[in-house]
C-alpha atoms as a PDB file:
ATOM      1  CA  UNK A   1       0.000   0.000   0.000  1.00  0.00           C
ATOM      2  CA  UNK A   2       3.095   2.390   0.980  1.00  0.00           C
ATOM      3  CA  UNK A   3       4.546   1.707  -2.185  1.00  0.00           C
ATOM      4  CA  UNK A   4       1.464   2.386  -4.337  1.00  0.00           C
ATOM      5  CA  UNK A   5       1.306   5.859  -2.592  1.00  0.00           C
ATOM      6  CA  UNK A   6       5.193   6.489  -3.291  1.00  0.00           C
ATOM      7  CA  UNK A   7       4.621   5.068  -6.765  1.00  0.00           C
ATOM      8  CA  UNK A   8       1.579   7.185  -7.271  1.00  0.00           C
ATOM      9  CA  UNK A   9       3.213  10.273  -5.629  1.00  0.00           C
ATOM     10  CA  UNK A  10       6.341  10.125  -7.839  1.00  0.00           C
ATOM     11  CA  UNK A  11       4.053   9.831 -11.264  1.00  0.00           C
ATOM     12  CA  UNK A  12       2.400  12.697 -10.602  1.00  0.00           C
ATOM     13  CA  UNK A  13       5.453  14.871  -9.248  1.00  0.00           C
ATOM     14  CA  UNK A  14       7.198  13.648 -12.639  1.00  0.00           C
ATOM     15  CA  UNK A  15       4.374  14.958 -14.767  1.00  0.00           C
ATOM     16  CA  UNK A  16       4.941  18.448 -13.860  1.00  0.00           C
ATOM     17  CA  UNK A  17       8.508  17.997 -15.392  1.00  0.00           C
ATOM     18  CA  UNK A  18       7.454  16.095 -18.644  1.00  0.00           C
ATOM     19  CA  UNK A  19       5.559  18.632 -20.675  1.00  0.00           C
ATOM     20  CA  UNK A  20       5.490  18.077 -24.044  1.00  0.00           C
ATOM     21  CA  UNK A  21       7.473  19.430 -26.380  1.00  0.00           C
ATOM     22  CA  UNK A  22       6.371  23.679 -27.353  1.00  0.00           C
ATOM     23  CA  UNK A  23       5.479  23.967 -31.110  1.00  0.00           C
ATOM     24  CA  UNK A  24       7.915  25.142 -33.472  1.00  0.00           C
ATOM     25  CA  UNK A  25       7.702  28.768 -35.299  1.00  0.00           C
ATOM     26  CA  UNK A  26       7.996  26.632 -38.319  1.00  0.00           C
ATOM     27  CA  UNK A  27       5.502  24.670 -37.557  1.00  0.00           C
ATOM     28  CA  UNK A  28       3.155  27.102 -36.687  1.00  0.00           C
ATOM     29  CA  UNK A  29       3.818  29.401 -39.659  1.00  0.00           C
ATOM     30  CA  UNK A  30       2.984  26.525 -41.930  1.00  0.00           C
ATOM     31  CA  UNK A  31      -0.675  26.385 -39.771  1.00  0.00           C
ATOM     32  CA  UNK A  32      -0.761  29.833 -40.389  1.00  0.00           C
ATOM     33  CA  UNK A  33       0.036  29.458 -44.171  1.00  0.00           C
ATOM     34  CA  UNK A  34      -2.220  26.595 -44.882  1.00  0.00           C
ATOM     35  CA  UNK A  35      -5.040  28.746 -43.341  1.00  0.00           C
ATOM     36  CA  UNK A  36      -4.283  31.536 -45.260  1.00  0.00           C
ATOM     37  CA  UNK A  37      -4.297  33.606 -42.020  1.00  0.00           C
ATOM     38  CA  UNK A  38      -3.504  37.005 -43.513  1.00  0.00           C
ATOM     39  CA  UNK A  39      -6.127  36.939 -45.801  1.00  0.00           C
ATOM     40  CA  UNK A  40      -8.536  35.760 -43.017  1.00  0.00           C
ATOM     41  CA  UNK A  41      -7.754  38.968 -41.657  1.00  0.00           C
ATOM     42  CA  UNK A  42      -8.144  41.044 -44.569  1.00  0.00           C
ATOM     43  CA  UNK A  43     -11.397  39.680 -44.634  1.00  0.00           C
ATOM     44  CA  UNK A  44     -12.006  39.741 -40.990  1.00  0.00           C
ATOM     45  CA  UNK A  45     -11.344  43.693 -41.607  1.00  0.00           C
ATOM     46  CA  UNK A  46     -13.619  44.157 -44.367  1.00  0.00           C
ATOM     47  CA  UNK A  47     -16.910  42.803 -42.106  1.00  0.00           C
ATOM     48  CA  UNK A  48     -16.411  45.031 -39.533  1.00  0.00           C
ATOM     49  CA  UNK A  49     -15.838  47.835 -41.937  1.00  0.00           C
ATOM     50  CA  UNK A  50     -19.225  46.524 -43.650  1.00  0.00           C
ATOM     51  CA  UNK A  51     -20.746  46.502 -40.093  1.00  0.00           C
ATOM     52  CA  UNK A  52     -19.799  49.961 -39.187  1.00  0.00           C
ATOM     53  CA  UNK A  53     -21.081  51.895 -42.106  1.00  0.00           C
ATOM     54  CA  UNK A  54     -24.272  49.702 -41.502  1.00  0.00           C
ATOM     55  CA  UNK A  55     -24.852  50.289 -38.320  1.00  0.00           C
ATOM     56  CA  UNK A  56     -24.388  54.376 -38.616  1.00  0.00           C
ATOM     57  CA  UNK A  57     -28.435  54.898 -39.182  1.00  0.00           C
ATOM     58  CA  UNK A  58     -28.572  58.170 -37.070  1.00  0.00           C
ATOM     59  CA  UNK A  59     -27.240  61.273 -39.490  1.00  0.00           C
ATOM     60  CA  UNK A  60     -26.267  62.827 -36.578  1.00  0.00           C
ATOM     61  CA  UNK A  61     -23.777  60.376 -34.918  1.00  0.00           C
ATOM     62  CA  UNK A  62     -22.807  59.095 -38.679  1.00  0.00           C
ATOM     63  CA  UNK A  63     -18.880  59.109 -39.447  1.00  0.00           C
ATOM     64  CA  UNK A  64     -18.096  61.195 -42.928  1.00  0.00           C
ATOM     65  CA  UNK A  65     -16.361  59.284 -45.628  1.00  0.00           C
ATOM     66  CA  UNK A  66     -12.980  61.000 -44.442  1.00  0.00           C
ATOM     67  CA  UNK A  67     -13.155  60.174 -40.493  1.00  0.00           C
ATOM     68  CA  UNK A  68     -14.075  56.405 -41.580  1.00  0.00           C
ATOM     69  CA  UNK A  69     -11.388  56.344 -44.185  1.00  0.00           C
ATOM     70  CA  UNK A  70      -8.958  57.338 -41.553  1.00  0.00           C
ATOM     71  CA  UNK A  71      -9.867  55.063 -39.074  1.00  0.00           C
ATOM     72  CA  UNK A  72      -9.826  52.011 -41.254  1.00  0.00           C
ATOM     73  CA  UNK A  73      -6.417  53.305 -42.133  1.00  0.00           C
ATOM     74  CA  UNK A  74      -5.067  53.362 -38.694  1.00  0.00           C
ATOM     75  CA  UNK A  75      -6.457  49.906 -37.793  1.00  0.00           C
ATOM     76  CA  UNK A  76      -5.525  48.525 -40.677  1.00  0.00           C
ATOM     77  CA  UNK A  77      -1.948  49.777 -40.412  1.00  0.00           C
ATOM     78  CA  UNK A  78      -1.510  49.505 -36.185  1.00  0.00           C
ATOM     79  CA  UNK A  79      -3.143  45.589 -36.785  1.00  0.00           C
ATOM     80  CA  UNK A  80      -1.795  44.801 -39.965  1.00  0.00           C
ATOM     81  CA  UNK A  81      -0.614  41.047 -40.646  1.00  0.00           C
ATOM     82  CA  UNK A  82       3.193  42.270 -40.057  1.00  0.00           C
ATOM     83  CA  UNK A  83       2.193  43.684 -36.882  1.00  0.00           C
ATOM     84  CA  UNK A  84       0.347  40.434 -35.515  1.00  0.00           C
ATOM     85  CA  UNK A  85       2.097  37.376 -36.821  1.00  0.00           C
ATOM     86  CA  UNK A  86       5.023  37.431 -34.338  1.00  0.00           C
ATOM     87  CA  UNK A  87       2.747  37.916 -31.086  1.00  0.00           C
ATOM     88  CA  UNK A  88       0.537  35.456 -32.554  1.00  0.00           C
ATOM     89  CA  UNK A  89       3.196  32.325 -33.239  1.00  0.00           C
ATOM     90  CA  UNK A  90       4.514  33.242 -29.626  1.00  0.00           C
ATOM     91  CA  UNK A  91       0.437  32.767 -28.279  1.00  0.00           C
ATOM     92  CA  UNK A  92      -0.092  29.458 -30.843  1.00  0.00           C
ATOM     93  CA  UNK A  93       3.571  28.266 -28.733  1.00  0.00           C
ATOM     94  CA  UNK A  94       2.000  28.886 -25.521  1.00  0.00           C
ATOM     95  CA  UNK A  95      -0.978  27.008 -26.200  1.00  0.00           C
ATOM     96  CA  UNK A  96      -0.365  24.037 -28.689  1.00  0.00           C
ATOM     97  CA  UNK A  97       2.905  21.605 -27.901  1.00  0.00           C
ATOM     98  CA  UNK A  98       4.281  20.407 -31.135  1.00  0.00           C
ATOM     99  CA  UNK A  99       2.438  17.434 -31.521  1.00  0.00           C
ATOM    100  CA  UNK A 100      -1.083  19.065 -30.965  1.00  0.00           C
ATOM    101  CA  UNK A 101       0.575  21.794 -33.896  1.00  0.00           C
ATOM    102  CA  UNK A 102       1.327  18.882 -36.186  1.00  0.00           C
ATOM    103  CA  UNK A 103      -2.244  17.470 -36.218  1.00  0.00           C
ATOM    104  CA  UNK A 104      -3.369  20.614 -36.834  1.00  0.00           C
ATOM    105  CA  UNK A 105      -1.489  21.148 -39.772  1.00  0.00           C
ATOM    106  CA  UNK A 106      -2.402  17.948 -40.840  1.00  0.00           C
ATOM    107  CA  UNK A 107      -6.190  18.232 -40.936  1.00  0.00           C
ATOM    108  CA  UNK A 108      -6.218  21.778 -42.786  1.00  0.00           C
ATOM    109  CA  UNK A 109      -3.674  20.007 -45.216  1.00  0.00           C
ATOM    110  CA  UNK A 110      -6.136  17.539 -45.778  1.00  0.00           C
ATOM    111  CA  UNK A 111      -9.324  17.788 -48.403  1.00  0.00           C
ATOM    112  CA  UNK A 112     -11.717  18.593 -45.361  1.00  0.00           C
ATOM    113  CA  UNK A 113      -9.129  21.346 -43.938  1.00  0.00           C
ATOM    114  CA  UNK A 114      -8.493  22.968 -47.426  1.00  0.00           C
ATOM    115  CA  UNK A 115     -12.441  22.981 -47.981  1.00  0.00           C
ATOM    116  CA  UNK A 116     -12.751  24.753 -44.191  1.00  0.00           C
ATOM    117  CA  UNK A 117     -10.491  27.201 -44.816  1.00  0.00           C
ATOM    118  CA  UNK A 118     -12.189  27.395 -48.689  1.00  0.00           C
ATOM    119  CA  UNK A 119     -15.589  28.126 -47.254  1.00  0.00           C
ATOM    120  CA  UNK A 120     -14.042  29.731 -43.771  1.00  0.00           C
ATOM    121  CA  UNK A 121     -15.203  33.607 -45.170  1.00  0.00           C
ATOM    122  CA  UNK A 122     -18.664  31.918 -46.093  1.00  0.00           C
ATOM    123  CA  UNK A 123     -19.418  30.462 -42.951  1.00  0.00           C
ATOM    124  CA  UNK A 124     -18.073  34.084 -41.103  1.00  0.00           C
ATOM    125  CA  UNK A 125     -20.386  36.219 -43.063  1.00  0.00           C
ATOM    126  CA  UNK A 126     -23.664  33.938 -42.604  1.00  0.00           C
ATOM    127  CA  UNK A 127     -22.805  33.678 -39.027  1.00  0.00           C
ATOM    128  CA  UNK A 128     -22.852  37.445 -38.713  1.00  0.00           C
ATOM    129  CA  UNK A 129     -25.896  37.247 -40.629  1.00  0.00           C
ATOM    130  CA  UNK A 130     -27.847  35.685 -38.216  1.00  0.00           C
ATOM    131  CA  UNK A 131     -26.405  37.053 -35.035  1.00  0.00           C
ATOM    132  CA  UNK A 132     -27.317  40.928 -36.267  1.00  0.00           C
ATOM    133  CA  UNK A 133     -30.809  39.353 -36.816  1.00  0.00           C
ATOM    134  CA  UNK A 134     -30.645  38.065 -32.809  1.00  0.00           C
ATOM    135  CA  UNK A 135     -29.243  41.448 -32.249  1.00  0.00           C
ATOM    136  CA  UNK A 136     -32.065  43.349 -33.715  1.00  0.00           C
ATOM    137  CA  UNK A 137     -34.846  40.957 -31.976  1.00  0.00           C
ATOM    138  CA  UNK A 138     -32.948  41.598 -28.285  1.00  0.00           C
ATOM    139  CA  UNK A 139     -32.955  45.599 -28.853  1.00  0.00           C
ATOM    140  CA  UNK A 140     -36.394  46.633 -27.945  1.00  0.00           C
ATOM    141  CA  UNK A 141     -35.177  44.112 -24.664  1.00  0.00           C
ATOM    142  CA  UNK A 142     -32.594  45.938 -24.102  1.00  0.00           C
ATOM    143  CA  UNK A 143     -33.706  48.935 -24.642  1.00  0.00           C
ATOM    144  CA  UNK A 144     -36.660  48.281 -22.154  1.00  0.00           C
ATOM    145  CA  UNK A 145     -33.449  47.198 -19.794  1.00  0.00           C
ATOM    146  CA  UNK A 146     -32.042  50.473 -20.390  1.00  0.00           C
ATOM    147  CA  UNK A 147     -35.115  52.244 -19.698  1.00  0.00           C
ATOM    148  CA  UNK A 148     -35.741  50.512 -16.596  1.00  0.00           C
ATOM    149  CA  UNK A 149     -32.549  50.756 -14.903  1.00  0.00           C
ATOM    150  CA  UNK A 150     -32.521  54.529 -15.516  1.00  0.00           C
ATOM    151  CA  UNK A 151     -36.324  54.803 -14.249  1.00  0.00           C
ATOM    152  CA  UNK A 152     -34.642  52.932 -11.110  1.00  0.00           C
ATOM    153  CA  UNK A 153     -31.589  55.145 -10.671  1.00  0.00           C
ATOM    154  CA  UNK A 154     -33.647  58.532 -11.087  1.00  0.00           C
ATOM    155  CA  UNK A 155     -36.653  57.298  -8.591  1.00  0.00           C
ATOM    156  CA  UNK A 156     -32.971  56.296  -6.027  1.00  0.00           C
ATOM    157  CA  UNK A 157     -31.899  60.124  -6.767  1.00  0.00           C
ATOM    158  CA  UNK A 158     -35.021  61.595  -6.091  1.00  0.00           C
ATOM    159  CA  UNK A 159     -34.540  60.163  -2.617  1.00  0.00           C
END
């Protein structure tokens, strides 16, 4: 019985010493490659720019062509794909061992994981899609929220 606890005691002390291996830049720049990260982004980019200029239906609080411009300048340039691949491959290390990197890379090498990323932008814009139609069916919620928590903090005031 003594021994099983020693035996048991030592496993578990040894595990916290035999962590697997971290990925490899390489390795992880080739996940980034096959999934065509940068122009993920690019795309990424281009919804929320759509999603902006959509959302801007009061005149008065509406960006001008120029102020928008300018912002999707600066984001584009302070977040570009130079400016995120190195922090990103140092987060992908942190997370993923080498093995777990290498499986990855293998399934978006595969048919299924060249069809994913394929259809990745497709998938992305349907999904906003339907959650702006959620969004627009929980406004008059959370406007009615809004409305009540202010009704709440004015009757707390009046005090």
């Amino acid at each position: 019985m003594k021994l099983t606890h020693i035996t048991l005691a030592a496993l578990v002390f040894s595990s916290f010493f035999s962590q697997a291996e971290p990925a490899k830049r390489e390795t992880i720049e080739q996940v980034l490659k096959a999934t065509d990260a940068p122009a993920m982004l690019d795309y990424a980019y281009a919804q929320m720019e759509q999603m902006v200029q959509a959302n801007q239906t009061n005149p008065n609080d509406a960006l001008s062509q120029q102020q928008m411009s300018e912002m999707q300048q600066l984001f584009r340039a302070e977040m570009s794909w130079a400016t995120l691949e190195d922090p990103l491959i140092k987060v992908y290390a942190q997370v993923f061992s080498e093995d777990e990197m290498q499986s990855i890379l293998d399934f978006y090498q595969s048919p299924a994981g060249q069809k994913l990323v394929k259809r990745q932008p497709e998938l992305v814009q349907q999904s906003m899609q339907m959650m702006q139609t959620l969004m627009q069916g929980m406004m008059p919620k959370i406007q009615a929220l809004a409305e009540k928590h202010a009704k709440e903090r004015a009757a707390q005031s009046s005090q």
